[in-house]
N, C-alpha and C. Protein backbone atom coordinates (compact mmCIF):
# COMPACT_ATOMS: atom_id res chain seq x y z
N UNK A 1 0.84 -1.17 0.00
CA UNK A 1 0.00 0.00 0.00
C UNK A 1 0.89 1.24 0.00
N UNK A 2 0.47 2.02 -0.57
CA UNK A 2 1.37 3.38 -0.77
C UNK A 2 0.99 4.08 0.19
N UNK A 3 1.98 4.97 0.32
CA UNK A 3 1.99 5.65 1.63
C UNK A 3 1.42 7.19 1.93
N UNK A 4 0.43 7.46 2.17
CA UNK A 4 -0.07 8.77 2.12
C UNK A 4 0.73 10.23 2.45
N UNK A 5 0.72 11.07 1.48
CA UNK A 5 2.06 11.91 1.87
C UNK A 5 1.41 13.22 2.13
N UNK A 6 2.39 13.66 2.92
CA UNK A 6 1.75 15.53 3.66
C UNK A 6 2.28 16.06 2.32
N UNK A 7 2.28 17.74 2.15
CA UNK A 7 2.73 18.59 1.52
C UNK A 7 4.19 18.27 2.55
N UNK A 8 5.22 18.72 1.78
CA UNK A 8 6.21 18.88 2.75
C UNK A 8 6.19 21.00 2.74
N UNK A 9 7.20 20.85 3.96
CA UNK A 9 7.73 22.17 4.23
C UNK A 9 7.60 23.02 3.24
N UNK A 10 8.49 22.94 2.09
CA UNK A 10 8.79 23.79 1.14
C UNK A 10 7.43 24.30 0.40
N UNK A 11 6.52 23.18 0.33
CA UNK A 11 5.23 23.17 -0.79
C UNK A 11 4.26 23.80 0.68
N UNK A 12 4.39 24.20 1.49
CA UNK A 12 3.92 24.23 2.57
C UNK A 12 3.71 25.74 2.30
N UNK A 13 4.76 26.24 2.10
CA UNK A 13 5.38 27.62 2.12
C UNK A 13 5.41 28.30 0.99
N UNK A 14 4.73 27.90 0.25
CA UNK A 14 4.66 28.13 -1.56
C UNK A 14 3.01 28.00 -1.78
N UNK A 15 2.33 27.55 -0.82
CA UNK A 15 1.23 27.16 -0.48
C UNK A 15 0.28 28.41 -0.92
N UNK A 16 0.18 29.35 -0.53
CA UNK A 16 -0.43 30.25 -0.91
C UNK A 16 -0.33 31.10 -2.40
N UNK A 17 0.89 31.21 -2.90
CA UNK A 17 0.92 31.34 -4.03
C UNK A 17 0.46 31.25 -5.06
N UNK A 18 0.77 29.28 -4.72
CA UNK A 18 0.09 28.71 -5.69
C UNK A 18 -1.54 28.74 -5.68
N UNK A 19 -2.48 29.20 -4.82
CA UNK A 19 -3.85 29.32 -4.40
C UNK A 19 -3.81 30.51 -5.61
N UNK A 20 -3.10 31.39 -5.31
CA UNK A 20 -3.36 32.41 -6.06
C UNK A 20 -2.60 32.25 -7.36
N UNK A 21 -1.65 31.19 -8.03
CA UNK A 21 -2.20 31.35 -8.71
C UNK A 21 -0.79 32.37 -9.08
N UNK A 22 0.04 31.99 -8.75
CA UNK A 22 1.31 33.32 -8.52
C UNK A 22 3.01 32.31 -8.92
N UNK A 23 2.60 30.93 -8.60
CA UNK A 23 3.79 30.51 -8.78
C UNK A 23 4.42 29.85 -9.63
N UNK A 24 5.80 30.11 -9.66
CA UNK A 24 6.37 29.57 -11.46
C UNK A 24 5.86 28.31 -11.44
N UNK A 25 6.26 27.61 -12.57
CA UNK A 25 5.53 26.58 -13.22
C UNK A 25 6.15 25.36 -13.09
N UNK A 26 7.25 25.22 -12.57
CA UNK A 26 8.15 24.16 -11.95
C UNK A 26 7.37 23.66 -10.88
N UNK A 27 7.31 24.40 -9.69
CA UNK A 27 7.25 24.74 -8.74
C UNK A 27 5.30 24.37 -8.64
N UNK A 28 4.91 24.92 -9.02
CA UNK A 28 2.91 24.73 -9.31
C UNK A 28 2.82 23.02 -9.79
N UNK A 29 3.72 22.59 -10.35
CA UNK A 29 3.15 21.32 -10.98
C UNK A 29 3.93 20.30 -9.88
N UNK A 30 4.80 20.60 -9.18
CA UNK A 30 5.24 19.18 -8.19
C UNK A 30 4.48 19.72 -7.05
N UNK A 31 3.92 20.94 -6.70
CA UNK A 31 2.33 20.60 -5.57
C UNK A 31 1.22 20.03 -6.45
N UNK A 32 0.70 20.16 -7.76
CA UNK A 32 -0.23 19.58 -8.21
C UNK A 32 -0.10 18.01 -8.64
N UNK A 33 1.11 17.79 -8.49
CA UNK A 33 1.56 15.83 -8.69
C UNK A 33 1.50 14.96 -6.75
N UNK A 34 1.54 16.21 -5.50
CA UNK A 34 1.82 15.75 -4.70
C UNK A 34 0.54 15.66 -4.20
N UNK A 35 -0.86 16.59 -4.72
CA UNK A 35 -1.92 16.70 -4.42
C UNK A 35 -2.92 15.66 -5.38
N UNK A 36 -2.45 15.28 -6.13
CA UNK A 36 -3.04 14.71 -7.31
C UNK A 36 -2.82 12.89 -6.76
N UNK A 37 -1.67 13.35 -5.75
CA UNK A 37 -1.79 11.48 -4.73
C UNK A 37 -1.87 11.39 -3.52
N UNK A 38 -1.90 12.51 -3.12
CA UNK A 38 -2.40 12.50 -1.77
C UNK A 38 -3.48 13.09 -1.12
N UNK A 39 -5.05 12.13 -0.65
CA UNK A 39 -5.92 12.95 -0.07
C UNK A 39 -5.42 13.77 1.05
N UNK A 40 -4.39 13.25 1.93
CA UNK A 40 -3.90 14.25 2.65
C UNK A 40 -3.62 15.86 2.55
N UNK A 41 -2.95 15.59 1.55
CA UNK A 41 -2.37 17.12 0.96
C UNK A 41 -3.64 18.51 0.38
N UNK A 42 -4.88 17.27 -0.50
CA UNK A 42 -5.71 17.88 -0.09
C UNK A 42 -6.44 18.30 0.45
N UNK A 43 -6.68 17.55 1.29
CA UNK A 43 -7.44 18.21 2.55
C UNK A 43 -6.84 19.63 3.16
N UNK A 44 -5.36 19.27 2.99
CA UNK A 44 -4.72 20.55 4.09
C UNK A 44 -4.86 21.99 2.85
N UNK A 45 -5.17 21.71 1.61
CA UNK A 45 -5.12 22.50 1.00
C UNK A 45 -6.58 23.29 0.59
N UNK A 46 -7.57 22.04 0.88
CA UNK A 46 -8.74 22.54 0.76
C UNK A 46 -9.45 23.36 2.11
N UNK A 47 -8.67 22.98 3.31
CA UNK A 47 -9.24 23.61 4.34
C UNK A 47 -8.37 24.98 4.64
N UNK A 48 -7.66 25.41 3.99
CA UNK A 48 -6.83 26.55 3.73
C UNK A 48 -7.48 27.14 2.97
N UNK A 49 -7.98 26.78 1.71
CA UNK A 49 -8.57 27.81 0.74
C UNK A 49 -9.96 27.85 1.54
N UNK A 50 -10.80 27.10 2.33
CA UNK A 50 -11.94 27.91 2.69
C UNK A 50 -11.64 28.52 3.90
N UNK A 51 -10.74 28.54 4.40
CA UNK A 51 -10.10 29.80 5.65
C UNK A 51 -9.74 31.40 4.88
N UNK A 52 -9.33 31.18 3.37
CA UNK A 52 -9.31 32.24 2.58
C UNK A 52 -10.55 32.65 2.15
N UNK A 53 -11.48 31.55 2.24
CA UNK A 53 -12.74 32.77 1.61
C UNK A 53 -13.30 33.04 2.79
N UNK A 54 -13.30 32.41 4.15
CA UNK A 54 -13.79 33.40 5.37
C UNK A 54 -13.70 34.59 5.72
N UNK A 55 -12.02 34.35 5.39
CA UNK A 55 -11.52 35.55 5.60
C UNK A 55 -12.55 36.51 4.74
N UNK A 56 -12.68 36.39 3.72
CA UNK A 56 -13.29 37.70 3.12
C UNK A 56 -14.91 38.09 3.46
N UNK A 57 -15.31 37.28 3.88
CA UNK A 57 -16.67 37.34 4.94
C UNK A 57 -16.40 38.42 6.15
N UNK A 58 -15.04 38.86 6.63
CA UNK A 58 -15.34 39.64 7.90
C UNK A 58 -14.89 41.24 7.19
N UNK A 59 -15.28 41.63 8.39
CA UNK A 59 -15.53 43.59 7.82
C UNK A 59 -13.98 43.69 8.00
N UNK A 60 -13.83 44.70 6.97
CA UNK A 60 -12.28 45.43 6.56
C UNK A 60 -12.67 46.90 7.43
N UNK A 61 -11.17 46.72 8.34
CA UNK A 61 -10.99 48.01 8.67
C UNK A 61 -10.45 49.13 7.69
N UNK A 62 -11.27 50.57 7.87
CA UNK A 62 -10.60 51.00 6.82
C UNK A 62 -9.54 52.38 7.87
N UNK A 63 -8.68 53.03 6.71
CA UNK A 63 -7.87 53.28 7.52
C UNK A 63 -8.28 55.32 7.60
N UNK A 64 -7.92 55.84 9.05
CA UNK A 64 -8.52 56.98 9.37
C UNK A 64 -7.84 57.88 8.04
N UNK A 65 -9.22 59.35 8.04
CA UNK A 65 -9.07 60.23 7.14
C UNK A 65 -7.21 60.81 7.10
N UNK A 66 -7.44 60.76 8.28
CA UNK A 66 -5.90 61.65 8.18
C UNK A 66 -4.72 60.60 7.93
N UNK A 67 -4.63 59.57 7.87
CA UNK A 67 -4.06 58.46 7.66
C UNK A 67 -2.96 58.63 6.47
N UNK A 68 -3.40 58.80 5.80
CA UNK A 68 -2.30 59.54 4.31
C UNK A 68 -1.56 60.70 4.40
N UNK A 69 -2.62 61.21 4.90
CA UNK A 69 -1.49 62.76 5.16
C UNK A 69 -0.61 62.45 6.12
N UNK A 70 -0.66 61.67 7.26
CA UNK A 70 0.31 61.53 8.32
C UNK A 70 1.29 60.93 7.63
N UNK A 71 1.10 59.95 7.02
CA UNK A 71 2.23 58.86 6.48
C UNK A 71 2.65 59.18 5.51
N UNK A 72 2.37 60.50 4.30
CA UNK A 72 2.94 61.04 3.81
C UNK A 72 3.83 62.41 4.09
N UNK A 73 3.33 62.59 5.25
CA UNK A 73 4.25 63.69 5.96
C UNK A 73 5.30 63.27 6.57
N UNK A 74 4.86 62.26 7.13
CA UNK A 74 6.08 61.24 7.94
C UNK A 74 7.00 60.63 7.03
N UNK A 75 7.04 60.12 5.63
CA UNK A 75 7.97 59.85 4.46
C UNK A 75 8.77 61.26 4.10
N UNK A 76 7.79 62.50 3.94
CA UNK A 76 8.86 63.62 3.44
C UNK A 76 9.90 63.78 3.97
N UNK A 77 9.34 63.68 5.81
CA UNK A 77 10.40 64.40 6.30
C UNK A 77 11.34 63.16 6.14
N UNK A 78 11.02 61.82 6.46
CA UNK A 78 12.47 61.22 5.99
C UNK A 78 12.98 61.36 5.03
N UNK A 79 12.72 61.72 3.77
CA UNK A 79 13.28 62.14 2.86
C UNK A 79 13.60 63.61 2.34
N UNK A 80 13.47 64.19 3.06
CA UNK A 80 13.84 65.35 3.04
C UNK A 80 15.34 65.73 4.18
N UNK A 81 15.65 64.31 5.12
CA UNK A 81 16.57 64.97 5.85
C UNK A 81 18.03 64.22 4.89
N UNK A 82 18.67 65.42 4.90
CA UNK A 82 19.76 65.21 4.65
C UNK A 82 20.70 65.98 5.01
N UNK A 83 22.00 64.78 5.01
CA UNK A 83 23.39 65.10 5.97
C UNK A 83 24.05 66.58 5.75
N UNK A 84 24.19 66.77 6.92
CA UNK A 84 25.29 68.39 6.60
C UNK A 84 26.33 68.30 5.03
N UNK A 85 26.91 67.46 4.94
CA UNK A 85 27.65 67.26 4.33
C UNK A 85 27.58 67.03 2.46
N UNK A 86 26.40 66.78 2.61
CA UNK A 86 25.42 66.64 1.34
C UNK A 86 24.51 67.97 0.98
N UNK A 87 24.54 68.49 2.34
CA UNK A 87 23.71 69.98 1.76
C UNK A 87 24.59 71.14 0.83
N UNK A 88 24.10 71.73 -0.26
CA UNK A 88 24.59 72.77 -1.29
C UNK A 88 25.31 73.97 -0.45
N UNK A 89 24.58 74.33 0.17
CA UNK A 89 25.47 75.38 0.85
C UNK A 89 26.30 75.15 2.01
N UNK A 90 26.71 74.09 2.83
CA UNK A 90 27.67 73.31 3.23
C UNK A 90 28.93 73.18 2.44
N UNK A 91 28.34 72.50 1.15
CA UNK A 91 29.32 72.61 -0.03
C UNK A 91 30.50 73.65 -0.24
N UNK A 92 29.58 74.63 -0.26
CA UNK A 92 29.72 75.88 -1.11
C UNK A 92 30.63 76.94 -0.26
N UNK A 93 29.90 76.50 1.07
CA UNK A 93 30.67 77.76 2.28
C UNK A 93 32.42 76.71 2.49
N UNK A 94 32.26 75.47 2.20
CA UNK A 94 33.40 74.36 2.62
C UNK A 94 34.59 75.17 1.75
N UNK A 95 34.12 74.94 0.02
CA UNK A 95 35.32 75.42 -1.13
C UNK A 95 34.85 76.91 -0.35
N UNK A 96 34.11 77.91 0.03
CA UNK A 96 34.89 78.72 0.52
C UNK A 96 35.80 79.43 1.20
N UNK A 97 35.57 78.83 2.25
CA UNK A 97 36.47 78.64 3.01
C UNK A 97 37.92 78.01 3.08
N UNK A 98 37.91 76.87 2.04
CA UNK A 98 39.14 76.53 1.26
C UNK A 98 39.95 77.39 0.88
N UNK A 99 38.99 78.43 -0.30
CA UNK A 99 39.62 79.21 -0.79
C UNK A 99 40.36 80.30 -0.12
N UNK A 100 39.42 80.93 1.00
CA UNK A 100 39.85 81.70 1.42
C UNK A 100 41.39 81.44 2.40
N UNK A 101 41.32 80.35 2.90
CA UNK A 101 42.56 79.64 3.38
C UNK A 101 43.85 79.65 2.64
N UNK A 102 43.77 79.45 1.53
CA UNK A 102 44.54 79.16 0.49
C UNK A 102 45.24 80.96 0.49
N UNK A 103 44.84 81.17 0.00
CA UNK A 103 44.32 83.20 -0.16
C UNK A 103 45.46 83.55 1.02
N UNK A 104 44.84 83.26 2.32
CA UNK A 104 45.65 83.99 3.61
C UNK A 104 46.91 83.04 3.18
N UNK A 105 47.09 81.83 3.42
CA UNK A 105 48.16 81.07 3.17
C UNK A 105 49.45 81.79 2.12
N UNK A 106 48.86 81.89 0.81
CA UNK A 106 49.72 82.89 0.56
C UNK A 106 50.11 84.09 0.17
N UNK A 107 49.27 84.96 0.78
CA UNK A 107 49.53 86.35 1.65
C UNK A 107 50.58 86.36 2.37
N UNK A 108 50.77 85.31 3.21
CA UNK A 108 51.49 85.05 4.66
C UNK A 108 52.99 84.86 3.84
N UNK A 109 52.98 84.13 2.87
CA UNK A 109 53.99 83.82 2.37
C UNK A 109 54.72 84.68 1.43
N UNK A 110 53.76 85.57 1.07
CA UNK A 110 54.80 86.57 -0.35
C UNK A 110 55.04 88.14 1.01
N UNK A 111 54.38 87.96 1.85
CA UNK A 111 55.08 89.19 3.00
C UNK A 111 55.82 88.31 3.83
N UNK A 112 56.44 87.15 3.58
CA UNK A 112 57.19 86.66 4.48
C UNK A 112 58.80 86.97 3.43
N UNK A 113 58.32 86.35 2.54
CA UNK A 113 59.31 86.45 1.22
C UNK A 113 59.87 87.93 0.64
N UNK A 114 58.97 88.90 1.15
CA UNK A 114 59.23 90.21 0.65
C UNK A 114 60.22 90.62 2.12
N UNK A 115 59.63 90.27 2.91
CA UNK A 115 60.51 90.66 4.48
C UNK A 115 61.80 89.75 4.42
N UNK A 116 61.74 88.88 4.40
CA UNK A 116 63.21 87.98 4.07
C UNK A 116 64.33 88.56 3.14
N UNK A 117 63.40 88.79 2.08
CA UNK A 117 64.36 89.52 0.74
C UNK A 117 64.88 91.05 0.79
N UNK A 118 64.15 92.02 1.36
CA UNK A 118 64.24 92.74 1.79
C UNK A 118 65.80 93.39 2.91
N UNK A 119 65.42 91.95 3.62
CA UNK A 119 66.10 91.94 4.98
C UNK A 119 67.56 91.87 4.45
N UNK A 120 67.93 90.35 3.70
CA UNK A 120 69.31 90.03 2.65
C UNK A 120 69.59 90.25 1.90
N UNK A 121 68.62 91.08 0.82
CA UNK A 121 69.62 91.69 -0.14
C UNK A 121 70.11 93.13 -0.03
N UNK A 122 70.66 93.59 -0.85
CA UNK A 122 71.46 94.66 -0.73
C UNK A 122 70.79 95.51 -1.64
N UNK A 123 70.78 97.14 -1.26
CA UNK A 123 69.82 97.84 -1.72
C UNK A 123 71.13 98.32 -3.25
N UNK A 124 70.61 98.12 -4.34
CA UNK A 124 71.75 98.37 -5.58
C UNK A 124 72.22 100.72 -5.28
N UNK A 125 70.90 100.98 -5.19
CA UNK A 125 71.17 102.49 -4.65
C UNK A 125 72.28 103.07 -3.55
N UNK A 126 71.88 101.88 -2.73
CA UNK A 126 72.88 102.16 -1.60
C UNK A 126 74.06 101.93 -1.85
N UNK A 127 74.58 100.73 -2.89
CA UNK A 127 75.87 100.45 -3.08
C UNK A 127 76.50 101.41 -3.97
N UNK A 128 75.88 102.07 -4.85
CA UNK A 128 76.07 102.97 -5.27
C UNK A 128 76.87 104.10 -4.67
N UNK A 129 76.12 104.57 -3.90
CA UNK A 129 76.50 105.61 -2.85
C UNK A 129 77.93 105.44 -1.84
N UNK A 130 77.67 104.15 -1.57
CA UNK A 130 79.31 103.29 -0.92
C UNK A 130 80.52 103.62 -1.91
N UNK A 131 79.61 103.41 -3.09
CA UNK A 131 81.56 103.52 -4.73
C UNK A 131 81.37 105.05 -5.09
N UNK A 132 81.03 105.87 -4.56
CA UNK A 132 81.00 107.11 -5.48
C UNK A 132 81.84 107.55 -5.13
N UNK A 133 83.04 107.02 -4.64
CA UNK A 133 84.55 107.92 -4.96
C UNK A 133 85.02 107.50 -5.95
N UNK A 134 85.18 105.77 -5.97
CA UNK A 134 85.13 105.29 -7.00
C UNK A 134 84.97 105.61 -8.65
N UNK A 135 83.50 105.93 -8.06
CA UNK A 135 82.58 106.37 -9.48
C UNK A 135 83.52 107.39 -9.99
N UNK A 136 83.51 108.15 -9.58
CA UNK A 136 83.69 109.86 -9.83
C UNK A 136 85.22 109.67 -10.35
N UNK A 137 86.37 108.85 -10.07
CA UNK A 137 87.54 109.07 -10.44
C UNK A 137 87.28 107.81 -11.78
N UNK A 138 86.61 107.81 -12.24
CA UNK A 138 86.32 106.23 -13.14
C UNK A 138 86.75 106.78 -14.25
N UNK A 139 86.95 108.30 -15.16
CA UNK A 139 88.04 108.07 -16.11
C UNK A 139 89.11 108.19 -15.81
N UNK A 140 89.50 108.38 -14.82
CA UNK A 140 91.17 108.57 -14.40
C UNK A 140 91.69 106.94 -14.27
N UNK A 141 90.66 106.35 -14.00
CA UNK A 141 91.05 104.43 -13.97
C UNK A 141 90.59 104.10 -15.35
N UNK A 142 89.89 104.01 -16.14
CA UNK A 142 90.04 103.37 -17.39
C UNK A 142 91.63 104.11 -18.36
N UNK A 143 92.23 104.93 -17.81
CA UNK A 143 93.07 105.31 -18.91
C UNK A 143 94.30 104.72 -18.51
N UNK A 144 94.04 103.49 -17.16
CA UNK A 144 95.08 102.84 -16.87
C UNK A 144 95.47 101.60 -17.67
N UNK A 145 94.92 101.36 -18.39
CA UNK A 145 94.35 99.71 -19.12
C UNK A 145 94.74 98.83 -18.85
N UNK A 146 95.27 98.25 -17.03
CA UNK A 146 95.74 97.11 -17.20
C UNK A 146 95.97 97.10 -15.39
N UNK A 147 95.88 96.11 -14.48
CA UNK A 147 96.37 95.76 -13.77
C UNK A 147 97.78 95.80 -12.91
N UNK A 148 98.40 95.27 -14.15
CA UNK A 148 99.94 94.49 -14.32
C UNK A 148 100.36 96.11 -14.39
N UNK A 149 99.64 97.25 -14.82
CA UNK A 149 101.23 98.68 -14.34
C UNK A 149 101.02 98.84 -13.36
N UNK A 150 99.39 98.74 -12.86
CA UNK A 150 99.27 99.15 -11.63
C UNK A 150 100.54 98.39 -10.49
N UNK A 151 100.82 97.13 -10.47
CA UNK A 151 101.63 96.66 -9.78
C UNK A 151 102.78 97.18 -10.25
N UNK A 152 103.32 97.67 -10.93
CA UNK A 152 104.28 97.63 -11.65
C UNK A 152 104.93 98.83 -10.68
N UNK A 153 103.77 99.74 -10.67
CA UNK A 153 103.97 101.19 -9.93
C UNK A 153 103.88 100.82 -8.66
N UNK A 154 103.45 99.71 -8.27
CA UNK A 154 104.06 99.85 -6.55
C UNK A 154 104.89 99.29 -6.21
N UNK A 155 105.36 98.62 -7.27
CA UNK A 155 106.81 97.30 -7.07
C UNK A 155 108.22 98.73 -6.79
N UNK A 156 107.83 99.51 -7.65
CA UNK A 156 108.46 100.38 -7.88
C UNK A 156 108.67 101.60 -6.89
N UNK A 157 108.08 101.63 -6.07
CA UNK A 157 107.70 103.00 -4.91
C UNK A 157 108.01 104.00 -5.39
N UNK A 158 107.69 104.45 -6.45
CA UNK A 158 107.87 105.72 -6.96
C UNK A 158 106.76 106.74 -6.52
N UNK A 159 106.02 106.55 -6.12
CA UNK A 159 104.94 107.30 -5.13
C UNK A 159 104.63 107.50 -3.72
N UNK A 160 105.37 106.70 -3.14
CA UNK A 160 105.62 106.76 -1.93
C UNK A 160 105.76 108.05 -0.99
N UNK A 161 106.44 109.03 -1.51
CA UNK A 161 106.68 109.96 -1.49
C UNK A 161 105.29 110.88 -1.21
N UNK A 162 104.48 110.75 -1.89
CA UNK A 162 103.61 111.65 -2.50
C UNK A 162 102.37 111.51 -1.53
N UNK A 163 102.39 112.47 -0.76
CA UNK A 163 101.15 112.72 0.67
C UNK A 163 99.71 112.35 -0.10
N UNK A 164 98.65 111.30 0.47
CA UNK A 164 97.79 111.21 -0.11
C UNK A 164 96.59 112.42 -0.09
N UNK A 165 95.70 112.97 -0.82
CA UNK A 165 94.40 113.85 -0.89
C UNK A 165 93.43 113.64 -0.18
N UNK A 166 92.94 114.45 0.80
CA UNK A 166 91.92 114.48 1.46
C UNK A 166 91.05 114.57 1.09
């Protein structure tokens, strides 16, 4: 004698689906081969589908007037909150503030660089002013053309003599 078989688990759980009528076609035809040999299976399946049409025998609550508006107010605001970090003018004040950083940064640096440079180099005016004895006797030295007399004339002390100009 063959052995009378339940739905198992899986067809258990697929159970409604297939009532409706919802489930792939693999799946719909090994509950309709397991129901098709077992009065068991139908029974559990036939006393399920008339628990589904009871169900539709009792009164439906319906849901209060304000019911939509709450739960659509209550979605905006979740969707409406968003992170500091994601907001446009967060953004916007962030690169400004970047910028402006950047900006002082080097400010700081071309008056650091102007004070540094300032400080070590040598003013060309001023050196000027240091050679202007120099300067001032400068054709009396080009009509010397050479170094080598200049030594020549002190190897020689022929000037020695000669009180220097105040």
């Amino acid at each position: 004698m063959k052995k009378l078989s339940r739905l198992s688990t899986e067809h258990r759980n697929n159970l409604v689906a297939y009532l409706d009528g919802e489930l792939p076609d693999k799946e719909a035809k090994s509950i309709e081969q397991v129901l098709s040999t077992s009065p068991i299976a139908r029974s559990e399946v036939e006393s399920l589908s008339q628990t589904w049409k009871l169900l539709d025998h009792l009164p439906r609550d319906k849901a209060s007037e304000d019911f939509t508006a709450r739960t659509i107010s209550l979605l905006h605001v979740e969707v409406t909150h968003i992170p500091l970090e994601d907001r446009k003018w967060y953004q916007q004040a962030r690169r400004g503030f970047i910028c402006i950083t950047w900006l002082a940064g080097l400010s700081i640096a071309a008056v650091i660089g102007f004070l540094i440079t300032n400080q070590w180099m040598s003013d060309p005016a001023q050196e000027i002013v240091e050679e202007m004895p120099i300067i001032e006797k400068m054709d009396d030295y080009s009509e010397i053309g050479s170094l080598e007399f200049l030594d020549l004339l002190k190897k020689s002390r022929m000037f020695d003599e000669i009180p220097h100009e105040k």
